[in-house]
Structures are given as C-alpha cells and as structure tokens.
Protein backbone atom coordinates (compact mmCIF):
# COMPACT_ATOMS: atom_id res chain seq x y z
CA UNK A 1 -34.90 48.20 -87.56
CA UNK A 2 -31.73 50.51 -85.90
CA UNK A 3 -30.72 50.88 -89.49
CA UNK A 4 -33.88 51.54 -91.06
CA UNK A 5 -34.51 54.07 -88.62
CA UNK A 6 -31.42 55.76 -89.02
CA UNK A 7 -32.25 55.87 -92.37
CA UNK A 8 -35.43 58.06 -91.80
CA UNK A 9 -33.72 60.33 -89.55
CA UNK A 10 -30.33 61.09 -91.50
CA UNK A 11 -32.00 60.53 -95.43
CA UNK A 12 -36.03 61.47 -94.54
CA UNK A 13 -36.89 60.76 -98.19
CA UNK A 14 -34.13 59.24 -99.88
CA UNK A 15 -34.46 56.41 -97.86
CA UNK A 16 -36.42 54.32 -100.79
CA UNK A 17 -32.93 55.29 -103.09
CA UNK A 18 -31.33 52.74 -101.53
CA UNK A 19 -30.28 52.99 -97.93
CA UNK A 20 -33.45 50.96 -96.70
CA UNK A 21 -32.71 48.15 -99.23
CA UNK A 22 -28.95 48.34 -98.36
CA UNK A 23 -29.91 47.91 -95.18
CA UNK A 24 -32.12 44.99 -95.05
CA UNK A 25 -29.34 43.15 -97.11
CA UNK A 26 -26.97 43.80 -94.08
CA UNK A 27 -29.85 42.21 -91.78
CA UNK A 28 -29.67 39.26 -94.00
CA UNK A 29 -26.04 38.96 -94.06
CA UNK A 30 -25.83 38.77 -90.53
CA UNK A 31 -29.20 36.84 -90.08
CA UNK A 32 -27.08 34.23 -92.90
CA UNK A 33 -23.71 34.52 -90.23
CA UNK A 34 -25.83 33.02 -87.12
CA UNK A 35 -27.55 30.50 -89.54
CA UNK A 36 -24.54 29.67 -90.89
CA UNK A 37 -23.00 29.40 -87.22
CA UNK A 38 -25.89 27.17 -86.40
CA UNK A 39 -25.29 24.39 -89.01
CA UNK A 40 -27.86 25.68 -91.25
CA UNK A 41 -26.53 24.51 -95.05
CA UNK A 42 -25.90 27.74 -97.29
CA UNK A 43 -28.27 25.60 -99.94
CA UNK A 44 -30.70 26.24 -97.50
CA UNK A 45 -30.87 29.80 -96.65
CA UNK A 46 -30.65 29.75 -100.43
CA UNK A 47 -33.63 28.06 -101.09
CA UNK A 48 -35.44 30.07 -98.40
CA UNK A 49 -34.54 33.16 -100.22
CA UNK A 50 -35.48 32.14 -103.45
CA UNK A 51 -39.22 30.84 -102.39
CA UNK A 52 -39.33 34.44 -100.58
CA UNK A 53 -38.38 36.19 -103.95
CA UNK A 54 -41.19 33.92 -106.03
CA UNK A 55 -43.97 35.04 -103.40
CA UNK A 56 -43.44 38.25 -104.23
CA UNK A 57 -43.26 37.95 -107.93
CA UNK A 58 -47.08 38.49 -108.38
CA UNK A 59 -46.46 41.77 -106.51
CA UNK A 60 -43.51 42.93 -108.64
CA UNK A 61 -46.22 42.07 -112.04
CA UNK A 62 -48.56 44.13 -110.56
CA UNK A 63 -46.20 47.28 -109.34
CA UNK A 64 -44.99 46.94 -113.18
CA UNK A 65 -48.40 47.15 -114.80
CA UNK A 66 -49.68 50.03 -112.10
CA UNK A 67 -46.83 52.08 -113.72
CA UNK A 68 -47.88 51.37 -117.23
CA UNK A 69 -51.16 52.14 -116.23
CA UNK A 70 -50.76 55.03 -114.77
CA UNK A 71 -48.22 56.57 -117.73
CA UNK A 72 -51.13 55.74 -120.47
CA UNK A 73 -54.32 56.93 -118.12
CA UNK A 74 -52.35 60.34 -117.79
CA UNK A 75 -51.55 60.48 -121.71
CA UNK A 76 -55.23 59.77 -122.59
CA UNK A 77 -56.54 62.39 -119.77
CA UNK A 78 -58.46 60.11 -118.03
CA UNK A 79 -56.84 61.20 -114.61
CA UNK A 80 -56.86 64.92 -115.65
CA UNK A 81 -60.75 64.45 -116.46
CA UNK A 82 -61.10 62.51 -113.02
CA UNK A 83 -58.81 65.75 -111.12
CA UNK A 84 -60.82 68.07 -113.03
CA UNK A 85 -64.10 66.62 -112.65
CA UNK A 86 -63.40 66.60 -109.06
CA UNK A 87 -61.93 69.78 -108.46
CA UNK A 88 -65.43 70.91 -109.79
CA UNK A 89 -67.36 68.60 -107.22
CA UNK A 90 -65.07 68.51 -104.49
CA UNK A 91 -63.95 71.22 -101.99
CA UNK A 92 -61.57 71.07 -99.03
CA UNK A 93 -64.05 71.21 -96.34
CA UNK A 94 -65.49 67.59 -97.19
CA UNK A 95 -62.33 66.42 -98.92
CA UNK A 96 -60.50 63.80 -96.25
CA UNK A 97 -63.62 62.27 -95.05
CA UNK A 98 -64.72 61.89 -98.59
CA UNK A 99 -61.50 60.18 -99.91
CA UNK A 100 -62.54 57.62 -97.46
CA UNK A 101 -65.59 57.25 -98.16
CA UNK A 102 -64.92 57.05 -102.04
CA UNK A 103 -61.74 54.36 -102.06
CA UNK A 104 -63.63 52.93 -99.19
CA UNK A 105 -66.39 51.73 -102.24
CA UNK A 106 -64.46 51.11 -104.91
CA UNK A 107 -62.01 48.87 -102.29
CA UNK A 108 -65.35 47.11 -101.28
CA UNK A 109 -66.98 46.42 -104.77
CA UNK A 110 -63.31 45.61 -106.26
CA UNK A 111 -61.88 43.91 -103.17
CA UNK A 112 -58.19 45.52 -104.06
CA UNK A 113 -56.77 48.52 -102.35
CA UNK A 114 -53.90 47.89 -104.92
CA UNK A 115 -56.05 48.64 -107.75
CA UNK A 116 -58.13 51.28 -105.79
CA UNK A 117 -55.27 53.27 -105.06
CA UNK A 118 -53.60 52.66 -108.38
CA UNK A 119 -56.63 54.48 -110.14
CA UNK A 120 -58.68 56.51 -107.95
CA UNK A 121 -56.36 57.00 -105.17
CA UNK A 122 -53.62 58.35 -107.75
CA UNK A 123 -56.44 61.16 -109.31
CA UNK A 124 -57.61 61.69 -105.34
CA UNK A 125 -53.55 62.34 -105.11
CA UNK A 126 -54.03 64.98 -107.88
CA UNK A 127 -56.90 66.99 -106.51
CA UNK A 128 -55.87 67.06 -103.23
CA UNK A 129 -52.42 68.47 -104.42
CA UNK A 130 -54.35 71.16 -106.37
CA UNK A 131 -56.33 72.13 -103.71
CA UNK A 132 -53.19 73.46 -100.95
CA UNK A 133 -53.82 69.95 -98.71
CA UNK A 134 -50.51 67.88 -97.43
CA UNK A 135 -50.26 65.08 -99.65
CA UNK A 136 -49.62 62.80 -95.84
CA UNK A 137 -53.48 63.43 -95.08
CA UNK A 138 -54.72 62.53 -98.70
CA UNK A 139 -52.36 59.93 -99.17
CA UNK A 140 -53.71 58.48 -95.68
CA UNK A 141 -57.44 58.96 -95.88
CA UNK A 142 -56.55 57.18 -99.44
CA UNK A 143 -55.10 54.33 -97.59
CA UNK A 144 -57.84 54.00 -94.96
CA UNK A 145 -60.67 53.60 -97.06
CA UNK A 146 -58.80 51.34 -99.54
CA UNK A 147 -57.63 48.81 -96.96
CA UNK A 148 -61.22 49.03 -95.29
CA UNK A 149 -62.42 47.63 -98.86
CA UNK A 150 -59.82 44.89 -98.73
CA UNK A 151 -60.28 43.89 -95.27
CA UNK A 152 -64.19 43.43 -95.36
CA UNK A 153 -65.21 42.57 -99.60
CA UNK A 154 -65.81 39.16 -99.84
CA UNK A 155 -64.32 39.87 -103.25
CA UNK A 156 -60.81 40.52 -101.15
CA UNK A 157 -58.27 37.88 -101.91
CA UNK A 158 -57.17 38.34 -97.93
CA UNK A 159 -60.79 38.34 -96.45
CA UNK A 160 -61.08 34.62 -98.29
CA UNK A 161 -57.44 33.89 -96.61
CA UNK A 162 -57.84 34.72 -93.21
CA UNK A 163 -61.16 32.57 -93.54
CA UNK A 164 -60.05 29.99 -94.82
CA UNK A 165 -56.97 29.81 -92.52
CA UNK A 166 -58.69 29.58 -89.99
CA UNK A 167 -61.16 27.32 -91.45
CA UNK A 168 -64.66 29.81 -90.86
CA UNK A 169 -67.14 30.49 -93.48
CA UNK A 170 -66.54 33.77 -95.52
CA UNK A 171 -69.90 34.95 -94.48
CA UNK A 172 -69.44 34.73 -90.72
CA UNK A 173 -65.85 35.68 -90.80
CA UNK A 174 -67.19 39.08 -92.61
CA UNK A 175 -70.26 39.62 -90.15
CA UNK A 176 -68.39 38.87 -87.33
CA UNK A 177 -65.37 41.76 -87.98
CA UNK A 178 -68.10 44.09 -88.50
CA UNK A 179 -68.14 44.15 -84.34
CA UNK A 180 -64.48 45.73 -84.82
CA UNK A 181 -64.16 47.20 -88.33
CA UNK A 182 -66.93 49.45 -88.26
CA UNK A 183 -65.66 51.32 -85.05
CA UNK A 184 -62.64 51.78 -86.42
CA UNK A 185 -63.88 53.58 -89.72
CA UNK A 186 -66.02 55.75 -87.63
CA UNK A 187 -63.14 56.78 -85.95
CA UNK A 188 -60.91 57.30 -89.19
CA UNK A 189 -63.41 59.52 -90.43
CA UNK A 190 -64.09 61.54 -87.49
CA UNK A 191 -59.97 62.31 -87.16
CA UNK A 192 -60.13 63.72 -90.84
CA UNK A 193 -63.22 65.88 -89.91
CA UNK A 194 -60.80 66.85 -86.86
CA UNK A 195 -58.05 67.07 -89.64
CA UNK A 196 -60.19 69.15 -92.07
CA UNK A 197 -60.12 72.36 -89.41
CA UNK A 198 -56.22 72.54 -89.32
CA UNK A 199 -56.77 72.39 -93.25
CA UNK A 200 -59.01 75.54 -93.10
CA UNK A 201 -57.44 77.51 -90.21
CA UNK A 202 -53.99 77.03 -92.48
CA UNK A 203 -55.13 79.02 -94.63
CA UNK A 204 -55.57 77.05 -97.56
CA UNK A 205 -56.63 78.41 -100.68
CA UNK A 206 -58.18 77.44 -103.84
CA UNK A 207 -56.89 80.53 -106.10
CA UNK A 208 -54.90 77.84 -107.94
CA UNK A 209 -57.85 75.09 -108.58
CA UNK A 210 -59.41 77.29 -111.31
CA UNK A 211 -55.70 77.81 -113.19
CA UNK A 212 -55.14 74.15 -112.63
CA UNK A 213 -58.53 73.55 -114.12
CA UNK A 214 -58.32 76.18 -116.64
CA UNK A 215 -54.78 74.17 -117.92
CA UNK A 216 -55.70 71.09 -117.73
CA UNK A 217 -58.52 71.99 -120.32
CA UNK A 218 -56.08 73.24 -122.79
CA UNK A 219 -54.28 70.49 -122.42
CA UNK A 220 -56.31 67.58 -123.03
CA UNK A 221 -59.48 67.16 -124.58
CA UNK A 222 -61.66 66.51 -121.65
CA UNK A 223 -64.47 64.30 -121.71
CA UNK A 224 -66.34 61.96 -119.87
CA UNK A 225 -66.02 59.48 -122.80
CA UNK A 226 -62.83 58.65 -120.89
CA UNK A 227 -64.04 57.64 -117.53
CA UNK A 228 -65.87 54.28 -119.28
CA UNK A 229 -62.09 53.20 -118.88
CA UNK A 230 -62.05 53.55 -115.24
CA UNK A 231 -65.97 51.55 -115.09
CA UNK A 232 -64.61 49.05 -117.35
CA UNK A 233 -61.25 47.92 -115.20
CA UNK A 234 -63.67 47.93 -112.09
CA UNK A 235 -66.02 46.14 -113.96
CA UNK A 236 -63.33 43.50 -114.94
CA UNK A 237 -61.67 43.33 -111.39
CA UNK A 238 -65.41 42.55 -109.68
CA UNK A 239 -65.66 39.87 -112.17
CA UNK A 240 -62.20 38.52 -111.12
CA UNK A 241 -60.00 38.47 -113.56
CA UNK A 242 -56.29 38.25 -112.70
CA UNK A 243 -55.18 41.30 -111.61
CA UNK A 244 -51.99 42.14 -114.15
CA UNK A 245 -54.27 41.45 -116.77
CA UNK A 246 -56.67 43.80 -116.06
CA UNK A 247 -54.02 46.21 -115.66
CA UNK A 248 -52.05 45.43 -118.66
CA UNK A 249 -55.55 45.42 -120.54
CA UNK A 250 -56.42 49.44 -118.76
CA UNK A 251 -52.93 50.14 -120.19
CA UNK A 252 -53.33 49.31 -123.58
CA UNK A 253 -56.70 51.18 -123.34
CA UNK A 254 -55.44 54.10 -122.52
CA UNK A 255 -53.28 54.55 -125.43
CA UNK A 256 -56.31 53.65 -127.17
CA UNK A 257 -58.21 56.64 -125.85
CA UNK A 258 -55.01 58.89 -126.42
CA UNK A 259 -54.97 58.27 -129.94
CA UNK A 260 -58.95 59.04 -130.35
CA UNK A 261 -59.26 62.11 -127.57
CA UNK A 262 -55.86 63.68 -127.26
CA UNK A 263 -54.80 64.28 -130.54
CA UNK A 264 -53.39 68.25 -129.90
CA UNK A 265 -52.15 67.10 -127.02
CA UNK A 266 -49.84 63.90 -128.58
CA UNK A 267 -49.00 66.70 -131.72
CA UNK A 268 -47.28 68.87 -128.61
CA UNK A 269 -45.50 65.82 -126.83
CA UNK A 270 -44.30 64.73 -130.73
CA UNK A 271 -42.90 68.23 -131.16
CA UNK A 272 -45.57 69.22 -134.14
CA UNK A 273 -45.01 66.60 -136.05
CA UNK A 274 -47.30 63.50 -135.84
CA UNK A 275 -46.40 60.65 -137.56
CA UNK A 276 -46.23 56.93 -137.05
CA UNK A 277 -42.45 56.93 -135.43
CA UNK A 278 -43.32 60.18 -132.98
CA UNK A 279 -46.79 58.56 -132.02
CA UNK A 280 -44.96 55.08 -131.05
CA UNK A 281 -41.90 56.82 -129.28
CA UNK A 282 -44.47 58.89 -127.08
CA UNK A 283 -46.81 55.95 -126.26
CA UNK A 284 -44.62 54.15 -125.46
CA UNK A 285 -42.28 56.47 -123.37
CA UNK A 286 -45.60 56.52 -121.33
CA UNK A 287 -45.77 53.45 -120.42
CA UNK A 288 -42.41 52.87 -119.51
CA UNK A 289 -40.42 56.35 -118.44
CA UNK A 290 -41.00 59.70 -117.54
CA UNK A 291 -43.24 62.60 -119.57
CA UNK A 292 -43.43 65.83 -117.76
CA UNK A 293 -45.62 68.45 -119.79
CA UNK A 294 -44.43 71.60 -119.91
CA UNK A 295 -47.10 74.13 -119.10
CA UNK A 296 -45.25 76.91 -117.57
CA UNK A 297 -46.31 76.50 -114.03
CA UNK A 298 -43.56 73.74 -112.23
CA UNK A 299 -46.41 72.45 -109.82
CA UNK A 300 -48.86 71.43 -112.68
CA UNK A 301 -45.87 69.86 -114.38
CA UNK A 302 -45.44 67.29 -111.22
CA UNK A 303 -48.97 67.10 -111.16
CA UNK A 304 -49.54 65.85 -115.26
CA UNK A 305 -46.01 63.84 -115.07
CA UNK A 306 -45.82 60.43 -115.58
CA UNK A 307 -43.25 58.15 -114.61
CA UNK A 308 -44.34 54.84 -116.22
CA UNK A 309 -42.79 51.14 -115.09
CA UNK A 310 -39.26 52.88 -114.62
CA UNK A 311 -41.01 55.04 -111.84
CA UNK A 312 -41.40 51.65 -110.18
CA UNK A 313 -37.92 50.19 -109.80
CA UNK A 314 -36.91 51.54 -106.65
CA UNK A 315 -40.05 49.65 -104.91
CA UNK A 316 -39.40 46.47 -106.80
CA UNK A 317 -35.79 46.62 -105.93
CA UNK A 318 -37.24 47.22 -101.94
CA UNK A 319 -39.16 44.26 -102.10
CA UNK A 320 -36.45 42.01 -103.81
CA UNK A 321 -34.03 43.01 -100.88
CA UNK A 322 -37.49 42.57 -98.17
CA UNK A 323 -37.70 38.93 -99.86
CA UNK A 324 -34.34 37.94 -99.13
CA UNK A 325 -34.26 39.42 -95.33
CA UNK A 326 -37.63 37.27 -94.97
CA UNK A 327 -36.02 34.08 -96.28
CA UNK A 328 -32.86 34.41 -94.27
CA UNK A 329 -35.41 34.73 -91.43
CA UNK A 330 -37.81 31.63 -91.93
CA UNK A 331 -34.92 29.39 -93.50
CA UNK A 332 -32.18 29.74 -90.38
CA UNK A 333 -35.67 29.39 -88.01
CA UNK A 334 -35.59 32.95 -86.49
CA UNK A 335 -38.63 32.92 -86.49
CA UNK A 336 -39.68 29.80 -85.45
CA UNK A 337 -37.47 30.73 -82.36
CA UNK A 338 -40.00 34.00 -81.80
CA UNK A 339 -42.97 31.84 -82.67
CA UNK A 340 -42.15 29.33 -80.00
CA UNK A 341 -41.65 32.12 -77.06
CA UNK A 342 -44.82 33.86 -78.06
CA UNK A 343 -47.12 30.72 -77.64
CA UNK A 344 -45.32 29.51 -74.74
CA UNK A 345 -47.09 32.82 -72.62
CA UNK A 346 -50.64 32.33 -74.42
CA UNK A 347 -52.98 30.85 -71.89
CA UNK A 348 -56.25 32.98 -71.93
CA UNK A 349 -58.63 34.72 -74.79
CA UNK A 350 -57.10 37.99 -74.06
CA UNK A 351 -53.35 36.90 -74.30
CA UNK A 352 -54.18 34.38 -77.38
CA UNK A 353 -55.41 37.81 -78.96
CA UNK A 354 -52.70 39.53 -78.10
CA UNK A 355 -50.04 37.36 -79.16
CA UNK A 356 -51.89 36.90 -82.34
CA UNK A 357 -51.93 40.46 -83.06
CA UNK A 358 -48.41 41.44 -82.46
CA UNK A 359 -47.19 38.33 -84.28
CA UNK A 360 -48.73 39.30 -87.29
CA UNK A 361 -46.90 42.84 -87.25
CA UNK A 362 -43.90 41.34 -86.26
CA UNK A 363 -44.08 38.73 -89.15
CA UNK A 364 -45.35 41.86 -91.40
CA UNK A 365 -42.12 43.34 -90.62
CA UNK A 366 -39.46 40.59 -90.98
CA UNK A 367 -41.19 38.29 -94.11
CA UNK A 368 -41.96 41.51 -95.87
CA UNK A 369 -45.19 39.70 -97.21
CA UNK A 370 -49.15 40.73 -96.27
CA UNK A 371 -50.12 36.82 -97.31
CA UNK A 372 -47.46 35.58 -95.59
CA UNK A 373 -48.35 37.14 -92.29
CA UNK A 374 -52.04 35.94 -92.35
CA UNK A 375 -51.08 32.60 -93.34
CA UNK A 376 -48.52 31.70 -90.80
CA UNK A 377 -49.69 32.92 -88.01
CA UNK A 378 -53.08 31.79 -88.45
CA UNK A 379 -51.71 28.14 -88.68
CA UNK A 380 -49.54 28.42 -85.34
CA UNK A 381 -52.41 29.91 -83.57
CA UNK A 382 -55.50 27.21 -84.63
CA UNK A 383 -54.71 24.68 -82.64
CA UNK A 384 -53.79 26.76 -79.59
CA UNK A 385 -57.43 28.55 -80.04
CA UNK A 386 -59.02 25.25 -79.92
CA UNK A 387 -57.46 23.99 -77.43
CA UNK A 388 -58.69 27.57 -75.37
CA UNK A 389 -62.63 26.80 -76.86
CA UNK A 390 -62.40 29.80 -79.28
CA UNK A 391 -64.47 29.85 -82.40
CA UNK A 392 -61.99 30.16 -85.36
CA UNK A 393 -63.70 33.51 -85.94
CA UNK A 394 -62.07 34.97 -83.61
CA UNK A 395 -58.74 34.50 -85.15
CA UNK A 396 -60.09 34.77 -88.62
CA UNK A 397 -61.17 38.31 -87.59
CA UNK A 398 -57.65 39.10 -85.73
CA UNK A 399 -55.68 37.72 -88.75
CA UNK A 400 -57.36 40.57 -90.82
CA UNK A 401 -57.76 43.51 -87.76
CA UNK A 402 -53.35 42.79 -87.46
CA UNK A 403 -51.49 41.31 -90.34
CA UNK A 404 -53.99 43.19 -93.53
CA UNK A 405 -54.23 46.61 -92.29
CA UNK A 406 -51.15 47.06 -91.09
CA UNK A 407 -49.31 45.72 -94.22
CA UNK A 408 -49.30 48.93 -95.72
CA UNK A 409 -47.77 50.39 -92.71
CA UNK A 410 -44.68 48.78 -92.99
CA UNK A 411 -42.18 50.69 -95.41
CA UNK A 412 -40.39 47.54 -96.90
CA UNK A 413 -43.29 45.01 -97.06
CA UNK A 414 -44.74 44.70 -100.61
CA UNK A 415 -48.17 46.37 -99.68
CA UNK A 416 -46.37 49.77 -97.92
CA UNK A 417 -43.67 50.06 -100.67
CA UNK A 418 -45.74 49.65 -103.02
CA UNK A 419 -48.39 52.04 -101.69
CA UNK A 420 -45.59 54.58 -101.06
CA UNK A 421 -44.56 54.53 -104.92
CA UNK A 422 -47.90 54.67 -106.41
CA UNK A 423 -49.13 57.60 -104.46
CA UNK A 424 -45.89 59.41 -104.22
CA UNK A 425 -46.54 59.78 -100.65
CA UNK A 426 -43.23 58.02 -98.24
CA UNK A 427 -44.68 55.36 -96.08
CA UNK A 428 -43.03 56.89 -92.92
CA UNK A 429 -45.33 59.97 -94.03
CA UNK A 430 -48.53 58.99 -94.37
CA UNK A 431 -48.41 56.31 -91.59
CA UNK A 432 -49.91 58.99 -88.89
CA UNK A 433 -52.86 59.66 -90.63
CA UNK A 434 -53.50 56.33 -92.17
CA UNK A 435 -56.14 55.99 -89.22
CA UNK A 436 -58.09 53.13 -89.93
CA UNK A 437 -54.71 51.05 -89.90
CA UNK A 438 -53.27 51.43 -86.90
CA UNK A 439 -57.25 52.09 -85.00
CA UNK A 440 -57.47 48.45 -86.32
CA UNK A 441 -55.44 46.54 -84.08
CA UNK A 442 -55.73 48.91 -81.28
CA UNK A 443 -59.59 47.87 -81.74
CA UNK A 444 -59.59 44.44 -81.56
CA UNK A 445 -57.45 44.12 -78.76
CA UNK A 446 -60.14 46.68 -77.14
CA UNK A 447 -62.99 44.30 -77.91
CA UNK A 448 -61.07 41.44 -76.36
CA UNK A 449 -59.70 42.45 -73.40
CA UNK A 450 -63.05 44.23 -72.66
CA UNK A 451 -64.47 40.94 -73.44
CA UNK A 452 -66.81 41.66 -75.90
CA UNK A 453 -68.20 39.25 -78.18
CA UNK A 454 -65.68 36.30 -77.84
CA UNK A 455 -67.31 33.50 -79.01
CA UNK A 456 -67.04 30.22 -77.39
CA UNK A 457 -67.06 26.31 -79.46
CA UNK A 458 -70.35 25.12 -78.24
CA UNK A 459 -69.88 21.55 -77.51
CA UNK A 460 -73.49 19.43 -78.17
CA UNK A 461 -74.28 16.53 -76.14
C-alpha cells in the first residue's frame, strides 16, 4: 500500500505503466521471504500463485475481447452513432444523473457492469468528453449506475454468489438489500445534481458538440441500422450466454457492419485504395492495435481512436502481478492470520457487520479478486452469524453492500483495473465521484448500527 501510494503521488498517471505492478511483485517477494521463514514449502506459495493466476483468467478473456470490441464498434460507427445520437438528446444540465440512470438499466437487465461499461459506458465516455465535462465525473456516474445493476439483477453472476454463500434465496437476498441499496442511489444521484452546478458555473460550453457532430457525420455513415448491434449483445447477455462469447461474437459484428455502412470511411483508413489486403490489414488493426483518424482537430482524434486488445495489456499485466500478491497472501496464511483476529472481536450484530464489511475490502485489496472477496468471507462469517441468530440475509446483503461495489474501487483488483482501462479514466480518479460505491458500505453499516431491519432466525417450537 506505502508503495502503491507513492506511486500515485510521484507517477499520478503512469502508475498503470508499471510501477503499481512492480510494486505488488515486491509485496509478494517479501510476503514469499516470511512464508518461506515460516516453513511454508516454495511448491506451495507456488501453487497458491498459480490457482490465483487461473481465477483471473476469465477476467483477462474478457479485458481481451472488450478491446476487440471496442476497436470494431468504433470502425463500424456504432459508438460515433451512439456519441452523436446523444450529443443530440443529451445536454450537460441532466448529463451525470442521467449516466446513472442509463448504465444503471442496462447493468440491471444485463446483470454486468463489465459489459455495461464496455459498450455504453465507453460512448457515455465520448459524449461527455465532447461536451467540456471532467472525464472523473462521467467516468464515476458510469461506474455507479453500472455496479448498481450488478449488485441488485438477479441476472448478476455476484447477486447469485453472495446468495448462495450465504445460503438465502435470490429473491429475498434481492428484496432485502433494497432496505440499503436504494438509499444509496438516491444519494449518488443527488451528488451529481450537486455536481452538475460546478459543471455549469465552470463555464462549460457546447461550441464544440456541433463540430464534433458535424465530423463525425463526414466521417462515418451514420445510421441507426447500427445500434441493432448494441440490442443484439444485450439481448444475448440477458439470455446468458458466456460472456467472451458474446463479446467475441459483437466483435466480429462490427466488422460486419464496417464493411456494409462505412465504406468511405475504410477507403480513407486503406489510403484510397480498397482492396482485399488493405480491408484485412485495417480490420484487423482494429481489433488488435491502435487507429487514430486524422480529422484535423487532435481532441476528436482521441475521441474516434481505437486501441484494440493491445490497449489492454497494461491491465492484464496489473492483474497477473495482483494474482500473484493474492496467492503469496492466502498460500503463506496471511490472511488466515487477519481472518482469525477479526472474528476473535465479533460478538454483537453491529460488530459481526462491521467486521464483515471491512474484511471484504481488505480481502478486495490483497486477493485482487471481486469473487474471491464475496466468497471467503462469506464462508468465515456463516457460522459466526448463526451462532449470533442472524438470518443469512444479513450477510448475503453485506457481502454485496462491501466486497461488489467496492471492487471497482480498488486500482489493482481485476474489476478497478479493468474499469480504469476501458473507460480511460485512472481508478485513483474517478474513485471520488464513484458515489454509489463507497455510499454503499458507509450505508449498511448505517442501517446496522442504527439497528434497522436486522433480522433475527426465528426458532419454532
């Protein structure tokens, strides 16, 4: 943490280069000394390490099929339609709170803030951009809504975990964080109202929104047509299917759109010449590196770049270096050591909560891993919860207010980094403004020391 943090201060955004993963490989080394010291076998902090690495290898799929993504939706123009389009609807008086409210949807009909943020959250990126507002405030009204959808869908692959961990039906688990979860949007929305008024009284303008518009319409051929896309990967995600392949398959559509819709546009990128070998170089340059248009004006050229599954590596290689600071930290029992204090103090609802709560952040911090931070925790806490006469509700509901939320907050776990890199947005910069996140845990620790609905085991006769 003392080197992460001197990271931030001394690098500010460089830190995802490689100081942060440099650094969390020094952690493990001398995490590996003390094992090492303490008769832990080298084989094992081995093995530890490599389970840690194959958690996260479903992440590293997904973070490499976002990128793809991404490259072909931006050479088919179906996030310039979706900027343009909302350029033309949207207007920076409204625009925080309804970022919320929009990922906040899709998150809640797809159950994925991964996927909402990989495709509307990277267009809400855009508009935002071309509209004068900090990227921070998008990127964390973005992030608020998204992980309000994959906290409370019972489509969300953690809502089901943190039920079933702590052995609760879906159902109840869902109604029952309503108490917490719906106070703590409220709040998120009213600080980006409060957020919108620094917006206006900055000055702000929207003198470039019609030029942005005006290029990205002789640019691409915009058309709705494209947008069935978008509809069709939600479509497919609400239906379940395995997440890299509904990415890999909104890929491979894109470059099917860009072929049919952007003709003039693939003509400029294959330097007037279209043929077979330009058109395959181009596509797939898309999906894998970097295209920046040229269009004269610098800013639109970030805004229309694309960076493709190269634009990825620096998260991938952050979570590879997270993984093996996690496994040196669960195979030489660090934290079993931490576990063991924390339940030692737990005797009433309140400190049960609490200890709940932090453990989760703490385990979000050192195991790198959102699943692994619901899971663990809620299996050293069950027994202790009914052994108090809690319903396992309760700790379903604090599994999800702690360790899913505040994933994302966390620079080098899988759901910040990877948040960070789709977006564009450093995790140390949205985190402020990613309201609903950090209101979360604050909330539920409100409910329960105020003693609000804690519900007791009813014991029949």
């Amino acid at each position: 943490m003392g080197l992460i943090f001197c990271n931030v201060i001394i690098l500010s955004d460089d830190t995802l280069g490689g100081a942060n993963q440099l650094s969390l490989l020094v952690a493990a080394a001398v995490g590996a000394s003390f094992a090492l010291y303490n008769k832990v076998s080298w084989d094992k902090l081995m093995g530890g390490v490599i389970k840690a690495i194959t958690t996260s290898f479903p992440a590293i799929m997904i973070l490499l099929m976002v990128g793809a993504l991404s490259g072909a939706w931006m050479l088919s123009g179906i996030i310039p339609t979706m900027i343009y389009w909302g350029l033309e609807i949207l207007r920076p008086t409204y625009f925080l709170p309804a970022c919320v409210v929009i990922t906040a949807a899709v998150s809640l009909a797809t159950g994925s803030s991964w996927s909402t943020c990989a495709t509307v959250g990277v267009a809400l990126i855009g508009i935002g951009s071309a509209m004068g507002i900090n990227e921070a405030y998008s990127a964390g009204a973005i992030i608020s809504g998204a992980y309000f959808g994959d906290k409370i869908s019972p489509l969300s692959d953690t809502t089901n975990l943190a039920a079933a961990v702590a052995k609760t039906d879906i159902f109840v688990h869902v109604k029952y964080m309503l108490q917490t979860t719906i106070p703590s949007l409220t709040l998120a929305i009213i600080g980006f109202i409060v957020l919108t008024f620094f917006i206006q009284n900055s000055g702000t303008s929207l003198e470039n929104v019609s030029q942005i518009q005006h290029t990205i319409n002789e640019m691409y051929n915009v058309n709705m047509a494209l947008l069935l896309v978008v509809v069709l990967v939600i479509f497919l995600i609400v239906k379940k299917m395995p997440p890299v392949s509904v990415l890999f398959i909104g890929a491979l559509l894109g470059i099917f759109t860009a072929l049919i819709f952007q003709r003039n546009y693939l003509t400029e990128l294959c330097g007037g010449t279209l043929n077979l070998s330009n058109l395959y170089g181009v596509c797939t340059r898309a999906l894998f590196g970097k295209i920046l248009p040229q269009t004269g004006i610098p800013e639109i050229n970030d805004l229309l770049a694309t960076r493709g599954m190269a634009g990825m590596l620096n998260t991938i290689w952050l979570i590879i270096t997270a993984m093996i600071f996690g496994g040196i930290m669960d195979a030489g029992r660090f934290l079993e050591r931490i576990t063991q204090a924390i339940l030692s103090i737990t005797k009433t609802p309140q400190t049960l909560v609490s200890s709940v709560t932090g453990t989760c952040i703490l385990f979000n911090a050192t195991t790198a891993d959102q699943y692994v931070s619901i899971v663990v925790p809620g299996n050293m806490f069950e027994n202790a919860f009914q052994k108090a006469g809690l319903e396992g509700r309760l700790l379903s509901r604090t599994l999800e207010d702690s360790a899913t939320v505040t994933s994302v907050l966390i620079p080098w776990n899988t759901c910040g980094a990877t948040q960070a890199s789709v977006l564009g947005v450093a995790t140390a910069t949205y985190f402020p403004y990613a309201f609903f996140c950090w209101i979360s845990p604050l909330m539920t620790l409100f409910f329960v020391w105020m003693k609000i609905g804690i519900k007791k085991i009813v014991v029949s006769n």
